[in-house]
N, C-alpha and C. Protein backbone atom coordinates (compact mmCIF):
# COMPACT_ATOMS: atom_id res chain seq x y z
N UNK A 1 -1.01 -29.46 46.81
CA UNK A 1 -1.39 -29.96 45.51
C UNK A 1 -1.98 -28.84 44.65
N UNK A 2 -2.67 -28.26 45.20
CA UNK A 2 -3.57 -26.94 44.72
C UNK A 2 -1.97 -26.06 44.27
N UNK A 3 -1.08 -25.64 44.92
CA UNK A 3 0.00 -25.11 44.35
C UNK A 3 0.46 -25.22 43.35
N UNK A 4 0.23 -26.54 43.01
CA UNK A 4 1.08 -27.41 41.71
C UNK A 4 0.70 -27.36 41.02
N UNK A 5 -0.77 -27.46 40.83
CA UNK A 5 -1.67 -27.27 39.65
C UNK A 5 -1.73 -25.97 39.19
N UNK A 6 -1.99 -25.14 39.88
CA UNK A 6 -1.55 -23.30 39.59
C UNK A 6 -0.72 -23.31 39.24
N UNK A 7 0.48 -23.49 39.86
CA UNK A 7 2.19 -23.36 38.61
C UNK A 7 2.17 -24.21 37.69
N UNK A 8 1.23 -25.37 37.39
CA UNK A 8 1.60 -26.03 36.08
C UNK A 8 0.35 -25.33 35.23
N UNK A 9 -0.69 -24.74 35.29
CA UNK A 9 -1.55 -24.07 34.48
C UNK A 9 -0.70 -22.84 34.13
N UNK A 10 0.15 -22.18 34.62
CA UNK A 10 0.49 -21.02 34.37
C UNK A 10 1.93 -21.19 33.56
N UNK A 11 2.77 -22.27 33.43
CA UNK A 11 3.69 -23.15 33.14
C UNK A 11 2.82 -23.29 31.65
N UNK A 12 1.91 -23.56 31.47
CA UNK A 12 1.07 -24.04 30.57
C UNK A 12 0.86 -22.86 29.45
N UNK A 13 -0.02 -21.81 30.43
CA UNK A 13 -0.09 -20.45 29.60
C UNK A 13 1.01 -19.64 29.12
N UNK A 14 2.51 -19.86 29.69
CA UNK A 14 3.46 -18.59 29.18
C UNK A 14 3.90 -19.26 27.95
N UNK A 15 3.56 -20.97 28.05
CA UNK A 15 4.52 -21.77 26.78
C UNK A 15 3.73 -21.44 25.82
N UNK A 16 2.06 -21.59 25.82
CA UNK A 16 1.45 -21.24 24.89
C UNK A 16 1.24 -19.83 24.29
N UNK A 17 1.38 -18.85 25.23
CA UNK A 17 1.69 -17.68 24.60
C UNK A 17 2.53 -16.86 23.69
N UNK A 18 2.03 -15.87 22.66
CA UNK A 18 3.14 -15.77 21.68
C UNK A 18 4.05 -14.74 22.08
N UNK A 19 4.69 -15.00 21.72
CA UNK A 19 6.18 -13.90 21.74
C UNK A 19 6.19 -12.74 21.68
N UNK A 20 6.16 -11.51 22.63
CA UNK A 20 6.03 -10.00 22.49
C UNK A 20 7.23 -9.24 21.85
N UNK A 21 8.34 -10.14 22.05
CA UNK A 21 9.70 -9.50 21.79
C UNK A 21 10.04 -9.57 20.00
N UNK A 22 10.82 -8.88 19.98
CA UNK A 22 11.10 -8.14 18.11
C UNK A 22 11.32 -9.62 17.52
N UNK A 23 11.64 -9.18 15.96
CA UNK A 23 11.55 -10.80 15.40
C UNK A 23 12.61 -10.41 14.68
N UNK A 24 13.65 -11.11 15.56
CA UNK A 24 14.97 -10.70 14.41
C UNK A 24 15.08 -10.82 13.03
N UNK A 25 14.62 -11.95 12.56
CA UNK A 25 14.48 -11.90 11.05
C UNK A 25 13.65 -11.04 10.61
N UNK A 26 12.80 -10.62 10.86
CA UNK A 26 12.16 -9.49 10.19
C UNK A 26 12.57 -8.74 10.17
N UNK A 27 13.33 -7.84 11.14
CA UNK A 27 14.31 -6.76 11.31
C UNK A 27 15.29 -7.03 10.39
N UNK A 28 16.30 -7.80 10.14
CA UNK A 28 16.86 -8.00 9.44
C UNK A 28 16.68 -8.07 7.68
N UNK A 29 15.56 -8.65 7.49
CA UNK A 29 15.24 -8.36 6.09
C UNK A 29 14.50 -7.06 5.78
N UNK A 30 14.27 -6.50 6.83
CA UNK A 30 13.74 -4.69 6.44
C UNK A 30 15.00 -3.98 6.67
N UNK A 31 16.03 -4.71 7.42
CA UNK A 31 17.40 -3.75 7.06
C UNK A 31 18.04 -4.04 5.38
N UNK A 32 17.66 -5.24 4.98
CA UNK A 32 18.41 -5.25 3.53
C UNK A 32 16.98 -5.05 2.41
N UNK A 33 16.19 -4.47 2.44
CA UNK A 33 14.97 -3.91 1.31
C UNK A 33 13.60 -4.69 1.70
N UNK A 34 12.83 -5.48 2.49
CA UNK A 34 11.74 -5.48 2.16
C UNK A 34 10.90 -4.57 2.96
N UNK A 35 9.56 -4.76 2.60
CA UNK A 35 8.55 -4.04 3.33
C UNK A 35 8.17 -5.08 4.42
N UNK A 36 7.64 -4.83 5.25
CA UNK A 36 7.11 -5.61 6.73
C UNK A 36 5.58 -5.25 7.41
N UNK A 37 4.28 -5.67 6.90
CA UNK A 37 3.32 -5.28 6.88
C UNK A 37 3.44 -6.09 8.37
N UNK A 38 2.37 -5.68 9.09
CA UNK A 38 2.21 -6.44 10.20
C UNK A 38 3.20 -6.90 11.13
N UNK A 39 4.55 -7.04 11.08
CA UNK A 39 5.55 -7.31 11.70
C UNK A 39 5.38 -6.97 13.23
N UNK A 40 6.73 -7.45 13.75
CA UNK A 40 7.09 -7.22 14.97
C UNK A 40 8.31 -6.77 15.04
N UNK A 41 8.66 -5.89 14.90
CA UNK A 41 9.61 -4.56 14.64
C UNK A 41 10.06 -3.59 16.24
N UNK A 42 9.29 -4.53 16.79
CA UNK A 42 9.61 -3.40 18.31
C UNK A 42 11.13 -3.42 18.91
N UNK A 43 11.42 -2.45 19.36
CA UNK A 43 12.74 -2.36 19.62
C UNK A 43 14.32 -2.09 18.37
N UNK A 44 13.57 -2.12 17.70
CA UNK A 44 14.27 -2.55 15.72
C UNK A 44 15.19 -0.83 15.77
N UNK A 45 16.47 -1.18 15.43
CA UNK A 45 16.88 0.01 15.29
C UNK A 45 17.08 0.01 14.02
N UNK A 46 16.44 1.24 13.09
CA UNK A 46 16.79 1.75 12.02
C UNK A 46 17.34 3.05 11.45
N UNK A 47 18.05 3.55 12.71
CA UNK A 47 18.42 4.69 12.36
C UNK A 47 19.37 4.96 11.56
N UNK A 48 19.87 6.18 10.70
CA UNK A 48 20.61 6.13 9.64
C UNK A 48 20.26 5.42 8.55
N UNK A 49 18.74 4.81 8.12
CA UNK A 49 18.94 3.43 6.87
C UNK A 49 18.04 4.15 6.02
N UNK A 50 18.61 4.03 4.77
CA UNK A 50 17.84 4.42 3.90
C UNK A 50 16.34 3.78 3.27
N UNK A 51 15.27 3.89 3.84
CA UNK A 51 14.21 2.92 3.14
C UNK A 51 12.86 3.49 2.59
N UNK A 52 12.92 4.13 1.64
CA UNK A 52 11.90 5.14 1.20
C UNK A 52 11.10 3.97 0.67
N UNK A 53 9.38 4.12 1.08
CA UNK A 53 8.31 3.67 -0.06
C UNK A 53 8.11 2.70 0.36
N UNK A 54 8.66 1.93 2.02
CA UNK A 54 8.51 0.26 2.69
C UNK A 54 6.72 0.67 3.10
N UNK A 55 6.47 -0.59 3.54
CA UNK A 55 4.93 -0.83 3.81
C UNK A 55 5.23 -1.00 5.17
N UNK A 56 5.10 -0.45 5.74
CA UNK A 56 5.24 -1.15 7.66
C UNK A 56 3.84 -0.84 8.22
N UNK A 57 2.39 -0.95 7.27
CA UNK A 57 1.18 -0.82 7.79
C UNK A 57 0.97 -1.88 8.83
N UNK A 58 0.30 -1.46 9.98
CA UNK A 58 0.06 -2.39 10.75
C UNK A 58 1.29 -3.38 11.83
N UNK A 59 2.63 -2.68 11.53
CA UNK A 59 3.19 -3.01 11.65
C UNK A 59 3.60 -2.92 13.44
N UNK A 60 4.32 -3.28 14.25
CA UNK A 60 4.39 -3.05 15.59
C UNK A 60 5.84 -2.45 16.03
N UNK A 61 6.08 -0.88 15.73
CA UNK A 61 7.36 -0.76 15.63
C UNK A 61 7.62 0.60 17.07
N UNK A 62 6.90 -0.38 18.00
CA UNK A 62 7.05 0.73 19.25
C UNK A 62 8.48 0.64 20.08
N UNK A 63 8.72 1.20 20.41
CA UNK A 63 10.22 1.56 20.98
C UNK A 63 11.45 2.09 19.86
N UNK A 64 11.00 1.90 18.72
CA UNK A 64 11.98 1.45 18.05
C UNK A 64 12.87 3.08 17.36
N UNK A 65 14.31 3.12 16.95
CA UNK A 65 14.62 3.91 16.44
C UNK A 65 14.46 4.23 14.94
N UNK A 66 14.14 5.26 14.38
CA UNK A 66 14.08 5.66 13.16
C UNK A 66 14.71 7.02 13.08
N UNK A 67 15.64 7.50 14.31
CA UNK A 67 16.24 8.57 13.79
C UNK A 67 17.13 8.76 12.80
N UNK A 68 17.17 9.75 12.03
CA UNK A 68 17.95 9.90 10.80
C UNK A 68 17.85 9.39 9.89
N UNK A 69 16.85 8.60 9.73
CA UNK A 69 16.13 7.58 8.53
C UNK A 69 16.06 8.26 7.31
N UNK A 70 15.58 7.86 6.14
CA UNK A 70 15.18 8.70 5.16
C UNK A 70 13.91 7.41 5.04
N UNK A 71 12.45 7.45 5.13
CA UNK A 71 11.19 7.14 4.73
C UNK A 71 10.58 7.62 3.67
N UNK A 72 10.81 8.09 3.18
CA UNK A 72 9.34 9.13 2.24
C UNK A 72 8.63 8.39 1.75
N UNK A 73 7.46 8.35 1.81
CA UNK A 73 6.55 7.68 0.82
C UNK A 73 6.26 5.98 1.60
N UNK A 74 6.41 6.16 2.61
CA UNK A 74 6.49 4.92 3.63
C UNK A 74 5.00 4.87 3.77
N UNK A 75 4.77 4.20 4.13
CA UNK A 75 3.40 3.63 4.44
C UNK A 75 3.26 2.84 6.19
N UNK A 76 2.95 3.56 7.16
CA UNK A 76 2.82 3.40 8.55
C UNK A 76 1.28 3.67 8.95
N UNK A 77 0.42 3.65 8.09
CA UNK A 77 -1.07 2.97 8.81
C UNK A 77 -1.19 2.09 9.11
N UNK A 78 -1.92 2.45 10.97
CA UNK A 78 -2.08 1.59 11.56
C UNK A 78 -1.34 1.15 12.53
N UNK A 79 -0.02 1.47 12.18
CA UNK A 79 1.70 1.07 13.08
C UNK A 79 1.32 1.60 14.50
N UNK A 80 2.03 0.76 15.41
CA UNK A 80 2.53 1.25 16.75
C UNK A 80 3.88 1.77 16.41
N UNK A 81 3.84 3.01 16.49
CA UNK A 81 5.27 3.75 16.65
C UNK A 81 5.23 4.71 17.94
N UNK A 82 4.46 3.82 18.90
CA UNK A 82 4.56 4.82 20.72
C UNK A 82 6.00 4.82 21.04
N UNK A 83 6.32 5.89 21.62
CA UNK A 83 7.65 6.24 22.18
C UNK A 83 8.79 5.51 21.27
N UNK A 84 8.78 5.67 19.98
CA UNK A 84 10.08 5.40 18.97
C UNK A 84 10.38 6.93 18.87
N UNK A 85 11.73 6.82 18.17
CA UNK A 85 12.78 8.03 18.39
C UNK A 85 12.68 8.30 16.68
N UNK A 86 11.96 9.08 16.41
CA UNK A 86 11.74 9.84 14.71
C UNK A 86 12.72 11.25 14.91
N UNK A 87 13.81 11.16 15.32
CA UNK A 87 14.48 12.08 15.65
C UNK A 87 15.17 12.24 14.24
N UNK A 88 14.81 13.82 13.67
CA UNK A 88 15.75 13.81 12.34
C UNK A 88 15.55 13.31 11.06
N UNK A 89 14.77 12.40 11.11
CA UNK A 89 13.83 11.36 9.91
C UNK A 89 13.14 12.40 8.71
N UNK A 90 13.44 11.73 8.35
CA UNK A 90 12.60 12.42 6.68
C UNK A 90 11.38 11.32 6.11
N UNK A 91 10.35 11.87 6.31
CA UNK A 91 9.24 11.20 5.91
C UNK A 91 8.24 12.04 5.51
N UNK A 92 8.95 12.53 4.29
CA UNK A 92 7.59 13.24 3.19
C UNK A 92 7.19 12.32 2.35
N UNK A 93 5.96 12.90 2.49
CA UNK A 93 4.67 11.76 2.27
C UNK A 93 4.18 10.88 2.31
N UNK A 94 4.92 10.59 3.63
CA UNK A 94 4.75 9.05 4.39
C UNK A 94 3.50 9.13 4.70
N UNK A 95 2.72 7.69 5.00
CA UNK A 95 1.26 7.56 5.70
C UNK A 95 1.21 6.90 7.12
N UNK A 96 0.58 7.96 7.99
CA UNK A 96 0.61 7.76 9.37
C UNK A 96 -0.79 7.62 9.87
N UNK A 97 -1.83 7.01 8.59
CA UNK A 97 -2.98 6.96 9.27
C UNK A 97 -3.53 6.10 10.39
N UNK A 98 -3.98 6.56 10.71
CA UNK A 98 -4.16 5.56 12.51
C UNK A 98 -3.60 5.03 12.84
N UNK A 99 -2.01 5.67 12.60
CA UNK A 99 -0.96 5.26 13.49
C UNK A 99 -0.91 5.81 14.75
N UNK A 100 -0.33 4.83 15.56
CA UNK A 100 -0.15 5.72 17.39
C UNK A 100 1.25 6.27 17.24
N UNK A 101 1.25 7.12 17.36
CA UNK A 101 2.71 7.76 17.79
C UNK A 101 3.03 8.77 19.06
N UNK A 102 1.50 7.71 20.27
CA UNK A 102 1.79 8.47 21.47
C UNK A 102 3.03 8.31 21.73
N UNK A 103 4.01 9.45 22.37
CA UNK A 103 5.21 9.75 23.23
C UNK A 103 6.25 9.58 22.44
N UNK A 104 5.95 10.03 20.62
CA UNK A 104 6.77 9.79 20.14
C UNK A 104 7.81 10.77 20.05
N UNK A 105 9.46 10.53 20.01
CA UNK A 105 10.22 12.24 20.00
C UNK A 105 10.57 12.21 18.46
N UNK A 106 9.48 13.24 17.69
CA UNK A 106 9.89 13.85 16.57
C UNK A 106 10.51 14.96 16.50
N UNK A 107 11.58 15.51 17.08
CA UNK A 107 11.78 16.48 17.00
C UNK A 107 12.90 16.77 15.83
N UNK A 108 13.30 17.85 14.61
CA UNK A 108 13.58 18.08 13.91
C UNK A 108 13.40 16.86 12.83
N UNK A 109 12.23 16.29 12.49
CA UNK A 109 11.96 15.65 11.74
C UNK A 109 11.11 16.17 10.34
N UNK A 110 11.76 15.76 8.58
CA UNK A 110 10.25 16.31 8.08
C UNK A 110 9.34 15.36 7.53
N UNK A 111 8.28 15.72 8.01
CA UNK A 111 6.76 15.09 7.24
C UNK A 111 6.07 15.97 6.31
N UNK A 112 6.35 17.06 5.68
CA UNK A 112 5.95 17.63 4.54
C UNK A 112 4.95 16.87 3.86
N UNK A 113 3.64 17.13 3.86
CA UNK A 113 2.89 16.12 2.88
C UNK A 113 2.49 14.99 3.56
N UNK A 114 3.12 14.68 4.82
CA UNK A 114 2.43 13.29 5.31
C UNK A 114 0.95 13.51 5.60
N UNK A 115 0.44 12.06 5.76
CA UNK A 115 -1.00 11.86 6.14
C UNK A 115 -0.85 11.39 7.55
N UNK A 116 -1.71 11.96 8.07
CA UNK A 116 -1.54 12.17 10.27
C UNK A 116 -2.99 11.83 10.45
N UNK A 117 -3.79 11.65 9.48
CA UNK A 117 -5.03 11.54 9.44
C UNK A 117 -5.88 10.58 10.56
N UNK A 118 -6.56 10.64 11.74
CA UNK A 118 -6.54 9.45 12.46
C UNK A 118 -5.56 9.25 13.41
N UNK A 119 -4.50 9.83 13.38
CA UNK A 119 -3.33 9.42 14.18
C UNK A 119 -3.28 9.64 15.34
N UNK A 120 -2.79 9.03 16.91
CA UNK A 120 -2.86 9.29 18.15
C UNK A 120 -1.55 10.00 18.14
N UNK A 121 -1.22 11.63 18.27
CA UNK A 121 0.00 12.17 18.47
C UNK A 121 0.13 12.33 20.23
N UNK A 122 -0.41 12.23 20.84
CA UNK A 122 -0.29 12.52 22.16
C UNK A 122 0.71 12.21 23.06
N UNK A 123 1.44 13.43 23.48
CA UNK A 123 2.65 13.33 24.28
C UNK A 123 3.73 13.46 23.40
N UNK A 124 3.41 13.79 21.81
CA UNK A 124 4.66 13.81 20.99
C UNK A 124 5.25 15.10 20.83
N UNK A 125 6.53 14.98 21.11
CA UNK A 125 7.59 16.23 20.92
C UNK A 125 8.14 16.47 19.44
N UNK A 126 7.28 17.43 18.91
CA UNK A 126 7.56 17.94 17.34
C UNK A 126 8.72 19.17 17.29
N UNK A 127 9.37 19.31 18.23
CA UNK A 127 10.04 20.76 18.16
C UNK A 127 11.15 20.34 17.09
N UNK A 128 10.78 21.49 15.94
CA UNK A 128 12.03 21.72 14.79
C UNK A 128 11.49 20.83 13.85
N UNK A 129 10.54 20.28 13.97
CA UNK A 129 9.91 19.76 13.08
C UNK A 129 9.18 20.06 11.84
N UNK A 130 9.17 19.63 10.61
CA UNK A 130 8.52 20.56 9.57
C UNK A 130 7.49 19.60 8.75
N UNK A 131 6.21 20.08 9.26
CA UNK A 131 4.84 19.41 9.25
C UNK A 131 4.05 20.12 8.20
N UNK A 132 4.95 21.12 7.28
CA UNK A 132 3.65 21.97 6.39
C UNK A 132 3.67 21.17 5.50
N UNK A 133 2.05 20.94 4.99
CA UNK A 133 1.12 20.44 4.15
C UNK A 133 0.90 18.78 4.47
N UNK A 134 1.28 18.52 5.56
CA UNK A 134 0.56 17.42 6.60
C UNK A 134 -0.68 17.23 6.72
N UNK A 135 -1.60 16.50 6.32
CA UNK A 135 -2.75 16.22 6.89
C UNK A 135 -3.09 15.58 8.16
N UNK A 136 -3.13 16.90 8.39
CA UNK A 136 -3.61 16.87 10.16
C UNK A 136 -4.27 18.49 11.07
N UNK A 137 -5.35 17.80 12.09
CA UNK A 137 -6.02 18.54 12.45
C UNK A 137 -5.61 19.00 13.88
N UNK A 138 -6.02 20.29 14.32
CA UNK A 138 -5.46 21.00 15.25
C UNK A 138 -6.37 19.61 16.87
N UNK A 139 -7.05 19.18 16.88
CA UNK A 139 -7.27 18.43 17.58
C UNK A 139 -6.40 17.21 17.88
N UNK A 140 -5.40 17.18 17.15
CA UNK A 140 -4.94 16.09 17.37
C UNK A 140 -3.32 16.76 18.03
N UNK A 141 -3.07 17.72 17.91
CA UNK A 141 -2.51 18.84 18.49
C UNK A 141 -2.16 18.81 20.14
N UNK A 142 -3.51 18.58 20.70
CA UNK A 142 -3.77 18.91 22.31
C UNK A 142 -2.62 18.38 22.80
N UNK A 143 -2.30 17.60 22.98
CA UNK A 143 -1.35 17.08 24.15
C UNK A 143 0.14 16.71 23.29
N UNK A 144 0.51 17.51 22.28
CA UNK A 144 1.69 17.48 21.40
C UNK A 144 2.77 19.05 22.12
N UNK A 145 3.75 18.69 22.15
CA UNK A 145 4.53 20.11 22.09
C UNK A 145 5.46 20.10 21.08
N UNK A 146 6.05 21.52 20.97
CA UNK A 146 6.58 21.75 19.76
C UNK A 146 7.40 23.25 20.29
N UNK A 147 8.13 23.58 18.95
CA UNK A 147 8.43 25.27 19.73
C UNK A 147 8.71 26.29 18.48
N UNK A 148 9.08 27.47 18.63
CA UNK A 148 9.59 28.17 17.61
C UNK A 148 9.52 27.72 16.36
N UNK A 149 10.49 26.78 16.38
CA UNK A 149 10.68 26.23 14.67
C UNK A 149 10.35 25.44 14.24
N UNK A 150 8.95 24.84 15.14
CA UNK A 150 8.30 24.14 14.54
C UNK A 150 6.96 24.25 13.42
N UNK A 151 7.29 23.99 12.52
CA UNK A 151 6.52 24.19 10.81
C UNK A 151 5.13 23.44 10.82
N UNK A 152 4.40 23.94 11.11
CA UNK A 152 2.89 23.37 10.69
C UNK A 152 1.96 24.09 10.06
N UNK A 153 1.41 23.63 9.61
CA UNK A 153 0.16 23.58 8.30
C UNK A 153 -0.51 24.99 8.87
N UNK A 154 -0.58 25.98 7.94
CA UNK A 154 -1.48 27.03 8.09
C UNK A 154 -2.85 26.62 8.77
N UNK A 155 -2.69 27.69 10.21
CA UNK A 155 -3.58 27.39 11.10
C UNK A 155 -3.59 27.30 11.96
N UNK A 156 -2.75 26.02 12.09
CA UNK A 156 -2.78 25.13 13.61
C UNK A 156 -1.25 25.75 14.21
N UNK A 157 -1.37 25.47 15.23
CA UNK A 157 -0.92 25.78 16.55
C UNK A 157 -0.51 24.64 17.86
N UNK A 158 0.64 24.97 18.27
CA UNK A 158 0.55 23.91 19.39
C UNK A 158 1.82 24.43 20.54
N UNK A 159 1.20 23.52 21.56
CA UNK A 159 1.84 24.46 22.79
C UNK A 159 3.58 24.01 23.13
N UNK A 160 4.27 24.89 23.64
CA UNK A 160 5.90 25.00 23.97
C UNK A 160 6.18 23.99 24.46
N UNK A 161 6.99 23.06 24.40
CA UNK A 161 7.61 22.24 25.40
C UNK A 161 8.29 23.05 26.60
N UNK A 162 7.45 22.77 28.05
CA UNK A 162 8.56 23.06 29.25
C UNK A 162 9.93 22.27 29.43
């Protein structure tokens, strides 16, 4: 009896729990022009889409692709963008404030002018990336790699990808 009651309490909790997985309609109306503050965007492929100047503050867009995007002027404070693929993306003067973009692969991406301000970069691969006049501090650096041609803000520095 004790069994039954445990699988029906727990029967109980997964129904009442909310949904972790992407929200297709939202994805879908940020593929044809709106902005998506707060959303659930995870997994959301947007690569190749043109969407300069969207609001995705706060938004939950971890896993998700944005390679080859064009962003500029995007607004991503706050966003989960852990381990999404910014591969190639253009996002000058996008805002990445206290955004996570642990394990994110930026590599040949530009942020010219973005705000990094606050941001968790850790574990992110910037190689070929072009970060001059980024607001961002060499502390946030530590656990980022990058290489040769990667462009950052007079100053800072960051270590080779093995």
């Amino acid at each position: 009896m004790k069994y039954i009651s445990t699988i029906a309490a727990f029967a109980l909790f997964c129904i009442g729990a909310p949904a972790l997985a992407q929200d297709a309609g939202q994805i879908e109306r940020v593929k044809h022009g709106a902005s998506c503050a707060k959303c659930n965007l995870f997994q959301a492929d947007f690569s190749f889409k043109d969407m300069p100047g969207r609001n995705f503050s706060h938004a939950r867009l971890r896993q998700s692709d944005l390679s080859l995007s064009t962003m500029n002027g995007s607004n991503f404070s706050g966003a989960d963008l852990s381990v999404s693929n910014l591969f190639g993306g253009r996002f000058t003067g996008a805002s990445f404030h206290d955004a996570n973009l642990q394990g994110a692969v930026m590599v040949g991406g530009y942020f010219g002018g973005a705000d990094f301000t606050g941001a968790n970069l850790s574990g992110a691969l910037i190689s070929g990336a072009n970060m001059q006049g980024a607001k961002l501090k060499q502390a946030q650096l530590h656990d980022v790699c990058g290489d040769e041609s990667t462009m950052l803000p007079a100053g800072l520095t960051v270590a080779h990808c093995r």
